[in-house]
N, C-alpha and C. Protein backbone atom coordinates (compact mmCIF):
# COMPACT_ATOMS: atom_id res chain seq x y z
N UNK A 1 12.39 -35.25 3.94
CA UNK A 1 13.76 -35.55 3.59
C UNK A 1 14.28 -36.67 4.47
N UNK A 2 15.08 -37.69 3.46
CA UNK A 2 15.62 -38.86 4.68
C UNK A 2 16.96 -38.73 4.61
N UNK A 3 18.04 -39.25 5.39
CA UNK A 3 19.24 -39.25 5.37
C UNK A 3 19.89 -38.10 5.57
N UNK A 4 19.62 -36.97 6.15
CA UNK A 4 20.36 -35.50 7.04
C UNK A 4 20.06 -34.53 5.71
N UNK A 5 20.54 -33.23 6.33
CA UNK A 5 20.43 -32.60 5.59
C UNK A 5 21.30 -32.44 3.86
N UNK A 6 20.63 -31.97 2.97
CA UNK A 6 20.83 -32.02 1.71
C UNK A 6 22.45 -31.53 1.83
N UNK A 7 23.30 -31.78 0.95
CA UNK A 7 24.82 -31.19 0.68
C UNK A 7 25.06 -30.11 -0.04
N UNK A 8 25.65 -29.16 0.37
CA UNK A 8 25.47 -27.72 -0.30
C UNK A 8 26.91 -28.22 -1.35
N UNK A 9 26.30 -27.02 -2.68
CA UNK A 9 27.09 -27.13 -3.64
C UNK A 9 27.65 -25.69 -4.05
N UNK A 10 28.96 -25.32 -3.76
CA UNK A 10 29.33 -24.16 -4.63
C UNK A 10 29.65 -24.25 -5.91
N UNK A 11 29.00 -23.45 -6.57
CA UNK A 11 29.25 -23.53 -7.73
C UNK A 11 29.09 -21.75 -8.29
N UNK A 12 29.51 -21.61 -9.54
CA UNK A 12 29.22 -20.00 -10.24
C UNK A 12 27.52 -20.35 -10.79
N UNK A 13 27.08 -19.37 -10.27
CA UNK A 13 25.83 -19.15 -11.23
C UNK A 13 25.97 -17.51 -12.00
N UNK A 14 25.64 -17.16 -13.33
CA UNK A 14 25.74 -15.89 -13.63
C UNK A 14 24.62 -15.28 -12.99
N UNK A 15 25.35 -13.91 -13.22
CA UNK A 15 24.46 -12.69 -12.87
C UNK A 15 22.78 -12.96 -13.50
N UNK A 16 22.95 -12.89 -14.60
CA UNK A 16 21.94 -13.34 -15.80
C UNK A 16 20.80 -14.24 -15.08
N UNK A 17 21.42 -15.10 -14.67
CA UNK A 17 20.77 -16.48 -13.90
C UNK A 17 19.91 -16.07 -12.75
N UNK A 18 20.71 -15.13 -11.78
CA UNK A 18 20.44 -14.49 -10.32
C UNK A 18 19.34 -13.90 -10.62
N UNK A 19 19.10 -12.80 -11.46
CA UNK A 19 18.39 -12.02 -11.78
C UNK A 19 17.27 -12.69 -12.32
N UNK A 20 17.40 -13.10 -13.69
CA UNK A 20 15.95 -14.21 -13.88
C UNK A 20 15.31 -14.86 -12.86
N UNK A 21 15.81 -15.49 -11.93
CA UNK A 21 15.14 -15.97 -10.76
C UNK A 21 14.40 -14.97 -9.45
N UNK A 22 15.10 -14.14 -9.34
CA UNK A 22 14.59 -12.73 -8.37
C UNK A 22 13.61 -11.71 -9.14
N UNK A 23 13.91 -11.83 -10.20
CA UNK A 23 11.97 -11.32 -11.06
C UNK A 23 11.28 -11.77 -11.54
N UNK A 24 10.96 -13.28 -11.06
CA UNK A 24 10.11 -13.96 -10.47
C UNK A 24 9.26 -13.72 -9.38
N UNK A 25 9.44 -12.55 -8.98
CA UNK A 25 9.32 -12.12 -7.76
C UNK A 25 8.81 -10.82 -7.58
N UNK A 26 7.75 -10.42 -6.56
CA UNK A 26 7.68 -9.35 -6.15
C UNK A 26 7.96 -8.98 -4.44
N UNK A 27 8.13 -9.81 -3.80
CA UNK A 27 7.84 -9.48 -2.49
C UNK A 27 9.17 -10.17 -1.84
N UNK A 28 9.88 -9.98 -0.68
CA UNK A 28 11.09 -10.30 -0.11
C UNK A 28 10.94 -9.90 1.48
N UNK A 29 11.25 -10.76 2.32
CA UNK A 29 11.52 -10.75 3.42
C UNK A 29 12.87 -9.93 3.82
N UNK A 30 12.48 -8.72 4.69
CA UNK A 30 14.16 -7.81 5.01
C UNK A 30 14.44 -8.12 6.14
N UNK A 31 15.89 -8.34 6.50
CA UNK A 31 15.87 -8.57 7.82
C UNK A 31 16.94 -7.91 8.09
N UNK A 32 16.90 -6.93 9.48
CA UNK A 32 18.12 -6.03 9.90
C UNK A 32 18.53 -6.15 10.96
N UNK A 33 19.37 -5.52 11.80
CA UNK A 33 19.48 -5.61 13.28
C UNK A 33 19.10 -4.49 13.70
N UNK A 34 18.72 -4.62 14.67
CA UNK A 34 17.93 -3.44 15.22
C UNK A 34 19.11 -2.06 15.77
N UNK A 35 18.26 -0.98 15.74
CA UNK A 35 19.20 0.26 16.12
C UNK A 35 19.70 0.64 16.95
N UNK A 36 20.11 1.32 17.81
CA UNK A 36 20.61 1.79 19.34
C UNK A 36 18.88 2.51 19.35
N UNK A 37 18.73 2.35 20.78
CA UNK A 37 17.10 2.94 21.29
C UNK A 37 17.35 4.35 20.69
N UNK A 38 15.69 4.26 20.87
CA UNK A 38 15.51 6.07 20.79
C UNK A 38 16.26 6.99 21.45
N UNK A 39 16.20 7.75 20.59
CA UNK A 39 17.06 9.31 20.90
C UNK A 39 18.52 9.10 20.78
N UNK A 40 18.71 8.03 20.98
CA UNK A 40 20.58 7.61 20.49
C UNK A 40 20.81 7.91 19.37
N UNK A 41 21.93 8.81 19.51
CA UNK A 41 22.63 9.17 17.89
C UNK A 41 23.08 8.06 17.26
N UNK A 42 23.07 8.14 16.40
CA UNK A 42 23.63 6.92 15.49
C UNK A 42 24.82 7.34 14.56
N UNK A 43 25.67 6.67 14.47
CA UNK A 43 26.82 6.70 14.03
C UNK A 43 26.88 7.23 13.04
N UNK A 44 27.16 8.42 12.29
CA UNK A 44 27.49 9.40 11.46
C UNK A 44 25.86 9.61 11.12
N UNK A 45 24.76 9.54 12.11
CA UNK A 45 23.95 9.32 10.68
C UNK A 45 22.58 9.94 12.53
N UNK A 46 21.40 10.38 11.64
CA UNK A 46 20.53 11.12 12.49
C UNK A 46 19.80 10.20 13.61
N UNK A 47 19.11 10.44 14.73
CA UNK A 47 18.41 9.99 15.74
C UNK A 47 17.82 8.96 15.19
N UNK A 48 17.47 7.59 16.37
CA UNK A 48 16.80 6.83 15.63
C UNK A 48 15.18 7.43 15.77
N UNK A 49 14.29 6.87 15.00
CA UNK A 49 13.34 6.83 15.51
C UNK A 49 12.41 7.14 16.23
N UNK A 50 11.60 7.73 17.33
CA UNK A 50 11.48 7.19 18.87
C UNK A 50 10.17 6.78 18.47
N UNK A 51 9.96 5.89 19.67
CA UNK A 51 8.98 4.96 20.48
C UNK A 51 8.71 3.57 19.60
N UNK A 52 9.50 3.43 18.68
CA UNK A 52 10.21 1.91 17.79
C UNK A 52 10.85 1.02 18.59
N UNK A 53 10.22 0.11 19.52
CA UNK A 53 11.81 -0.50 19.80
C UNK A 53 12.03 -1.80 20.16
N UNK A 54 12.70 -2.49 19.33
CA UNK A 54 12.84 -3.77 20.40
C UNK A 54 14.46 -3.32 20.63
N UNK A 55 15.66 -4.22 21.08
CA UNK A 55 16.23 -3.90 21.79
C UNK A 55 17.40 -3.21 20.72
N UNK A 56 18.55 -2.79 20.94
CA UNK A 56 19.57 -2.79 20.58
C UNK A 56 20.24 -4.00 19.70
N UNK A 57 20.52 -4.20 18.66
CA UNK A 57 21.16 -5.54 18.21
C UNK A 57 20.10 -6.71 18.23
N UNK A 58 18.58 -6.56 18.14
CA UNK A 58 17.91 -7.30 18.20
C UNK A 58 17.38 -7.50 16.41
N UNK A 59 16.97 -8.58 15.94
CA UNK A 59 16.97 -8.87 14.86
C UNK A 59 15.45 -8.27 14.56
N UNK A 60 15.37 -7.85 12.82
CA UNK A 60 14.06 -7.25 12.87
C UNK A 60 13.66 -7.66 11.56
N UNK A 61 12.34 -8.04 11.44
CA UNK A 61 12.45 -8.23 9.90
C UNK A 61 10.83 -7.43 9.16
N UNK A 62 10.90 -7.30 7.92
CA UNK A 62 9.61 -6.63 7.35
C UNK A 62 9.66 -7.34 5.60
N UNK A 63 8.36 -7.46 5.66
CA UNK A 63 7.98 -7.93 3.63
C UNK A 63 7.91 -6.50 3.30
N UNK A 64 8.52 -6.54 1.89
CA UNK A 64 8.63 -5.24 1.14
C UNK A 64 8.83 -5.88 -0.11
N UNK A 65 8.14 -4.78 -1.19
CA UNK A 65 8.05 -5.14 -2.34
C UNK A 65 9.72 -4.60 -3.11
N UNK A 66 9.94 -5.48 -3.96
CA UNK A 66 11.36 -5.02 -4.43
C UNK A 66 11.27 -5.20 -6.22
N UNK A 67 12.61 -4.85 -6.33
CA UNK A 67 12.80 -4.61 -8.04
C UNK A 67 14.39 -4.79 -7.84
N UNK A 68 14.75 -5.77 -8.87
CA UNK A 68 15.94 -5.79 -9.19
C UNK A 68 16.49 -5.09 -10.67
N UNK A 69 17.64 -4.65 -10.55
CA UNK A 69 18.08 -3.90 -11.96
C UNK A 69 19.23 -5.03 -12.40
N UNK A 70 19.33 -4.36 -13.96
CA UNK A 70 20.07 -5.35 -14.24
C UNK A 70 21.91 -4.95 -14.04
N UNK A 71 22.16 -4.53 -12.89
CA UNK A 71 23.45 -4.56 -12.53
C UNK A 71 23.14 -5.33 -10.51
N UNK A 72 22.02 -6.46 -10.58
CA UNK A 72 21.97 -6.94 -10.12
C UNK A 72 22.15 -6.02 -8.13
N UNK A 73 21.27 -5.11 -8.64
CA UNK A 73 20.70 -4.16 -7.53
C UNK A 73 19.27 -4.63 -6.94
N UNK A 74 19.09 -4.88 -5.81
CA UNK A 74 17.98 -4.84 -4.87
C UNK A 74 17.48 -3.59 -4.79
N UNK A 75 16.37 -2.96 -4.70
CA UNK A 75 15.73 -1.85 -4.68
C UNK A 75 14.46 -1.71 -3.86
N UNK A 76 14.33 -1.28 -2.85
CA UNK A 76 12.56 -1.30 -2.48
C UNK A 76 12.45 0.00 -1.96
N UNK A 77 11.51 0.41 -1.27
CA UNK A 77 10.91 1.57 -1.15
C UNK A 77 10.22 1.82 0.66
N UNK A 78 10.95 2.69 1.58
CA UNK A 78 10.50 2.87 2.87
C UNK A 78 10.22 4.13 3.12
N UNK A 79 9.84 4.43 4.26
CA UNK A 79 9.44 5.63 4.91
C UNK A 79 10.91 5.60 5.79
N UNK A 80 11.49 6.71 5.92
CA UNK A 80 12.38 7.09 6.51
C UNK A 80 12.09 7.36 8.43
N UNK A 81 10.93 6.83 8.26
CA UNK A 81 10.57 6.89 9.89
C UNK A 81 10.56 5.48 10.46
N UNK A 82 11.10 4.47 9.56
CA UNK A 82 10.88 3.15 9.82
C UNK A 82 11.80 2.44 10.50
N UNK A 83 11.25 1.43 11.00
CA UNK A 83 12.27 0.74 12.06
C UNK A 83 13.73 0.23 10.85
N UNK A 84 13.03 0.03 9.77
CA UNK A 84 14.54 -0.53 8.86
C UNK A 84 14.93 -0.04 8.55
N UNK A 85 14.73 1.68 7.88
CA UNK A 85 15.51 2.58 7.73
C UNK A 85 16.51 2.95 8.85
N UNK A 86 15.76 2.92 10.02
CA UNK A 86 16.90 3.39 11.39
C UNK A 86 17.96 2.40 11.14
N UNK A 87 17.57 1.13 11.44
CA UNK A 87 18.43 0.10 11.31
C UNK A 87 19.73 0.04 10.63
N UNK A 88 18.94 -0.05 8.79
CA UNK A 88 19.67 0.35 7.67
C UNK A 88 21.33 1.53 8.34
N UNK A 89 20.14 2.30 8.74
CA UNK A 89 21.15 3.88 8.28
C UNK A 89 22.61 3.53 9.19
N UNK A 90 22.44 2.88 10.42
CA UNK A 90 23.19 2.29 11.48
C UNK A 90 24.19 0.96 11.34
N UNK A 91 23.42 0.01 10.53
CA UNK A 91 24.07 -0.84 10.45
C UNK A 91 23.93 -1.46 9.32
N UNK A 92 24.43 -1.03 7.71
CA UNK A 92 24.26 -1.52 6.43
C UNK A 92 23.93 -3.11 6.25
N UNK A 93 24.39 -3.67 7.17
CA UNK A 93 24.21 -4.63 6.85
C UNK A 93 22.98 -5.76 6.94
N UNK A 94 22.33 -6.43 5.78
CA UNK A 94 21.24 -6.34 5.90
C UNK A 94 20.97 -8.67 4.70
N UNK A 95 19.60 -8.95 5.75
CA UNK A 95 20.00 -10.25 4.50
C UNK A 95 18.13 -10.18 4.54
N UNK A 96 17.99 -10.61 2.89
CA UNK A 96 16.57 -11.20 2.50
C UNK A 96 16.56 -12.48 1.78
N UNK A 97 15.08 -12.99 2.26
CA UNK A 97 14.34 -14.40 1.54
C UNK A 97 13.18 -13.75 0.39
N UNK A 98 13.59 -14.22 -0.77
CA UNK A 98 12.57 -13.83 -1.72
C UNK A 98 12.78 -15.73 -2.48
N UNK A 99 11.19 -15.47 -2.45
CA UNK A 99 10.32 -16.58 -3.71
C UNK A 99 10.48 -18.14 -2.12
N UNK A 100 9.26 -17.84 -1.95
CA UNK A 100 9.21 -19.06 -0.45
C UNK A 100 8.06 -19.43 -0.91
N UNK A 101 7.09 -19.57 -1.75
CA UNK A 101 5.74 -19.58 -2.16
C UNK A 101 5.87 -21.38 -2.53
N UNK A 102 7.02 -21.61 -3.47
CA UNK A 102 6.95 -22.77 -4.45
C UNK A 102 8.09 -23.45 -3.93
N UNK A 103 8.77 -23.51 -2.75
CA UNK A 103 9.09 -24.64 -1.97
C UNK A 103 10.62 -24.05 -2.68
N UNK A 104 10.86 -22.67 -3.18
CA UNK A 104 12.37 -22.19 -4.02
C UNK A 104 12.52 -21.23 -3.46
N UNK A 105 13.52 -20.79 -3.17
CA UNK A 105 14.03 -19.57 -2.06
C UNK A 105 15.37 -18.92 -2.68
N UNK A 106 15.80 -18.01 -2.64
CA UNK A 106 16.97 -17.63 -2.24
C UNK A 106 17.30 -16.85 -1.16
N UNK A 107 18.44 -16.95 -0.34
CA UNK A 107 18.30 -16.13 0.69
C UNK A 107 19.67 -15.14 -0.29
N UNK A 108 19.59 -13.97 0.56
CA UNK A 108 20.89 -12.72 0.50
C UNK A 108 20.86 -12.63 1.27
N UNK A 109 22.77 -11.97 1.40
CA UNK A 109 23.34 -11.22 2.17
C UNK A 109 23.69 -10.14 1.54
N UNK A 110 23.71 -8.53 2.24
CA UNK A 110 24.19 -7.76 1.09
C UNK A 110 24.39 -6.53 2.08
N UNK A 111 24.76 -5.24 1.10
CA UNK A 111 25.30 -3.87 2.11
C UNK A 111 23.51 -3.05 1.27
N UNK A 112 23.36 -2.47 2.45
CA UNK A 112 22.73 -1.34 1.72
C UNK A 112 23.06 0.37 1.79
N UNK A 113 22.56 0.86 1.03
CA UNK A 113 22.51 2.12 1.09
C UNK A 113 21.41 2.88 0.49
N UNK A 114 21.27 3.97 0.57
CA UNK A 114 20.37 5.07 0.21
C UNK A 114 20.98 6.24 -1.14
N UNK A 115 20.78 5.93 -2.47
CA UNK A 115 21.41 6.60 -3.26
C UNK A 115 20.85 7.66 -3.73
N UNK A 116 21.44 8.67 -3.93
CA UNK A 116 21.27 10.11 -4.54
C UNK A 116 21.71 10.01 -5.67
N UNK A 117 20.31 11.51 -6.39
CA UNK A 117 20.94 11.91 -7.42
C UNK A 117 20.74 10.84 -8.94
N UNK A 118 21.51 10.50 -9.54
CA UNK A 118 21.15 10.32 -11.28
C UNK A 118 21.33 8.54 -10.69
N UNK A 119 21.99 7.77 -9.54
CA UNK A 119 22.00 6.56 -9.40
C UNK A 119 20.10 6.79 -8.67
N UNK A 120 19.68 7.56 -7.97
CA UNK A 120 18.74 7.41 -7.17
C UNK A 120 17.43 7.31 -8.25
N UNK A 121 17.49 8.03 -9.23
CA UNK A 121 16.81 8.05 -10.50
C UNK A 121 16.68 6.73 -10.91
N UNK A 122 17.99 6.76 -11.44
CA UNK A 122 18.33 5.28 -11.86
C UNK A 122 17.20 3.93 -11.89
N UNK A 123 17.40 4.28 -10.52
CA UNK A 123 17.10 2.92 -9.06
C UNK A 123 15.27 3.25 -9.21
N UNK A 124 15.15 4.33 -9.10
CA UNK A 124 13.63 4.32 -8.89
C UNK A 124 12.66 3.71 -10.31
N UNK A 125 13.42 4.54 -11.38
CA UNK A 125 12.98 3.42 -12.79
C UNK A 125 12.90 2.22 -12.91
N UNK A 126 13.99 1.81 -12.18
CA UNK A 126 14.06 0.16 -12.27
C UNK A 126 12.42 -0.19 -11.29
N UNK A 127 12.50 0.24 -9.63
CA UNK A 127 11.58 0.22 -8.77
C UNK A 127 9.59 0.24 -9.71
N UNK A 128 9.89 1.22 -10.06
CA UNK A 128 8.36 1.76 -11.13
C UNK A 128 8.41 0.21 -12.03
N UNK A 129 8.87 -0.20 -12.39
CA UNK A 129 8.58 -0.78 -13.45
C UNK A 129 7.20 -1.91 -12.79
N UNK A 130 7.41 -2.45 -12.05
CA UNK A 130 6.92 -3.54 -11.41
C UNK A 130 5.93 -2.79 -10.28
N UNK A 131 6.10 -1.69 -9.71
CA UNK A 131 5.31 -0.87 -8.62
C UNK A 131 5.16 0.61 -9.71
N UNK A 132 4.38 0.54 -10.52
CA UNK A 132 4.00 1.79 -11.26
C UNK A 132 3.47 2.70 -9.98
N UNK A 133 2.75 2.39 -9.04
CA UNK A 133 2.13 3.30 -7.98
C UNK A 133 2.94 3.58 -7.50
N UNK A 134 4.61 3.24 -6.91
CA UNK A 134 5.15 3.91 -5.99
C UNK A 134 5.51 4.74 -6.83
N UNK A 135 5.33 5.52 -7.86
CA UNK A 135 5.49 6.98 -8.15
C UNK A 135 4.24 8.22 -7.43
N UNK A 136 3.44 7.47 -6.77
CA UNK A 136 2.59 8.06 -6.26
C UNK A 136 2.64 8.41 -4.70
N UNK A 137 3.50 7.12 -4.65
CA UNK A 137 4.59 7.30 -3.00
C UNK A 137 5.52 8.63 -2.80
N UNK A 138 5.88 8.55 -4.08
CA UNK A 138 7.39 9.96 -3.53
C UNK A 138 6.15 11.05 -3.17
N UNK A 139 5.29 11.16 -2.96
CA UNK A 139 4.52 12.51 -2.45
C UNK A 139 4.45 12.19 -1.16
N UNK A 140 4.61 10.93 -0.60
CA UNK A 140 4.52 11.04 0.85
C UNK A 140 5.94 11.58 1.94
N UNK A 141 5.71 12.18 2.61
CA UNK A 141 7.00 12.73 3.46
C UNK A 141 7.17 11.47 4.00
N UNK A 142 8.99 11.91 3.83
CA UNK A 142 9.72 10.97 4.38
C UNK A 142 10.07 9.60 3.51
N UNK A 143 9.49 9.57 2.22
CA UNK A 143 9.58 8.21 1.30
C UNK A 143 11.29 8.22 0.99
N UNK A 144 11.68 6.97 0.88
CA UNK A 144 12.97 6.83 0.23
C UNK A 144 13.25 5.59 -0.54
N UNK A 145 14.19 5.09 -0.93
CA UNK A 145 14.42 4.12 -1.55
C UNK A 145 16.01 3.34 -1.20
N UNK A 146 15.83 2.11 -1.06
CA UNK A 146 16.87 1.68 -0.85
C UNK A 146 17.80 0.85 -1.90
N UNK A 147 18.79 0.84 -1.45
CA UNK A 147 19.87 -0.34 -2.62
C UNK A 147 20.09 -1.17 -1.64
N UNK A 148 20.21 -2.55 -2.12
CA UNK A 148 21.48 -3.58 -1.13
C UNK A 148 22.13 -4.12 -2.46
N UNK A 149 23.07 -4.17 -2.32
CA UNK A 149 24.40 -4.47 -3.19
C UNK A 149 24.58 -5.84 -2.56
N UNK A 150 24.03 -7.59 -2.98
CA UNK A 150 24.65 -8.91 -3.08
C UNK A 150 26.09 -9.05 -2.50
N UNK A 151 26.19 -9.77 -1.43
CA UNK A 151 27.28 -10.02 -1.13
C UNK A 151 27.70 -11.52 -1.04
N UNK A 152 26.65 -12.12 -0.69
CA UNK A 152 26.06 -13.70 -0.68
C UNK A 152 24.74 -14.21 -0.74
N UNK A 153 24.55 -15.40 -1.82
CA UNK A 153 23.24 -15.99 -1.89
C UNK A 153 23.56 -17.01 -1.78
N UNK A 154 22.21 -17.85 -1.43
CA UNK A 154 21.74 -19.53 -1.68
C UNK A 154 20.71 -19.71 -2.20
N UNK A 155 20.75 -20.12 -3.75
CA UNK A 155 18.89 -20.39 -4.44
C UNK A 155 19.15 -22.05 -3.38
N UNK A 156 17.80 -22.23 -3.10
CA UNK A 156 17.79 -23.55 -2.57
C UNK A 156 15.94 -23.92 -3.09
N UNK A 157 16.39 -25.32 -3.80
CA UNK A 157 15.06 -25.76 -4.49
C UNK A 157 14.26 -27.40 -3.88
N UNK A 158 13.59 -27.53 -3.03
CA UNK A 158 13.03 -28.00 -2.65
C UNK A 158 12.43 -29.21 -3.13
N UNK A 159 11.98 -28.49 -4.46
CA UNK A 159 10.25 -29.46 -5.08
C UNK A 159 11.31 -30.54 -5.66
N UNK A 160 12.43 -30.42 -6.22
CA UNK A 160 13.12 -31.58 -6.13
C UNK A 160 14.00 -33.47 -5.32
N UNK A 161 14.10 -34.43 -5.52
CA UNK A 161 14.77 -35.16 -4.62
C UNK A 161 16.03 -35.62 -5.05
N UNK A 162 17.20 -35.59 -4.57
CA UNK A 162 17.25 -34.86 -3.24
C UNK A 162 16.99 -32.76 -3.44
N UNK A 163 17.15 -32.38 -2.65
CA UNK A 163 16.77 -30.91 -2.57
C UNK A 163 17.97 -30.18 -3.49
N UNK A 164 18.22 -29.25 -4.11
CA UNK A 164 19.28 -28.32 -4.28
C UNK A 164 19.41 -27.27 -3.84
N UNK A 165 20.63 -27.35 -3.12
CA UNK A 165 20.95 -26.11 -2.61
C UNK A 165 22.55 -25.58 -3.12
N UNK A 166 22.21 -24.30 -4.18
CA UNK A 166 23.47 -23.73 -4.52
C UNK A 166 23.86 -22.25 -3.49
N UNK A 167 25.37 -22.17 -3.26
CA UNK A 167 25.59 -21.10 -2.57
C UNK A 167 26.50 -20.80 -4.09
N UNK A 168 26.11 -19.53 -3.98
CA UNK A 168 27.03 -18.52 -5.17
C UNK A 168 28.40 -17.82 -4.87
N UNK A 169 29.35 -18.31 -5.46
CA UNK A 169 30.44 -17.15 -5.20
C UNK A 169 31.12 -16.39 -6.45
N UNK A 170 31.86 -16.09 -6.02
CA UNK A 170 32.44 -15.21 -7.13
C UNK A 170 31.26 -14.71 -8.15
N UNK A 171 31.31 -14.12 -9.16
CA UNK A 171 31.04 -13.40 -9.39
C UNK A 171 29.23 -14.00 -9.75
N UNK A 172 28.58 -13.11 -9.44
CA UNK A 172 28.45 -11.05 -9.53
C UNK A 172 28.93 -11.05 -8.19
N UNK A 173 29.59 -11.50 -7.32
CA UNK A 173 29.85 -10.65 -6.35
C UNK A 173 31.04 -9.97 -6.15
N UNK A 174 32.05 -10.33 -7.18
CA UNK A 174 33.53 -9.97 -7.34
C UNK A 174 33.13 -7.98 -7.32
């Protein structure tokens, strides 16, 4: 690239749009902040971990396979003994890079949570579609599934000159 970095453009992209581009995809970079150390309670929510640790508020990241639904839900699948679940459970807030292969990215920002019940169903159908085997996962103790709910993206496209980089607002995130 010559002449500084590329100029970001806000603009609306639909939901429709978001989604076609993210199942393109199977695999996504998670990135969390890390938990209060072992044996520290965590804020409404159970012990972290132990013997997991980098520090307190230290950044952490893991590839995980994901599935998006079409109400523009993130979905993947952890062990509840995991450094991102602790994380997760502590501090919702959470951002991923999916599709880095072909020089096209989007990054998120988003909340997560852990849903029960007929949404948790829901979520796991969507999950199966693309990971038919993680139905073979829920037999392992401790499996769960996560949501992150979009709060901010940037598709940013590379293989082009100059580069594009869109940041999304409003809606789907309204």
């Amino acid at each position: 690239m010559t002449g500084g970095a590329p100029a970001v453009t806000v603009q609306r992209v639909t939901r429709v749009e978001l989604i076609g581009f993210l199942r393109r995809y199977k695999l996504a970079v998670v990135a969390t902040v890390g938990a209060p150390s072992p044996g520290r309670r965590l804020a409404g929510g159970p012990a972290s971990p132990s013997g997991q640790g980098s520090p307190p508020g230290a950044p952490q990241a893991a590839v995980v396979g994901f599935a998006v639904s079409d109400q523009l839900e993130i979905v993947f699948d952890t062990l509840e003994s995991s450094r991102k679940y602790a994380n997760l459970i502590a501090d919702p807030r959470v951002a991923l890079v999916i599709g880095w292969d072909d020089a096209i990215t989007a990054q998120i920002e988003g909340v997560a949570d852990v849903p029960a019940g007929a949404e948790l169903e829901r979520l796991r159908d969507c999950y199966f579609g693309p990971y038919p085997d993680g139905r073979e996962r829920l037999a392992w103790p401790g499996i769960t599934h996560v949501r992150v709910r979009p709060t901010w993206a940037r598709l940013s496209d590379f293989t082009c000159e100059p580069p594009s980089i869109v940041e999304l607002q409003g809606e789907p995130f309204i």
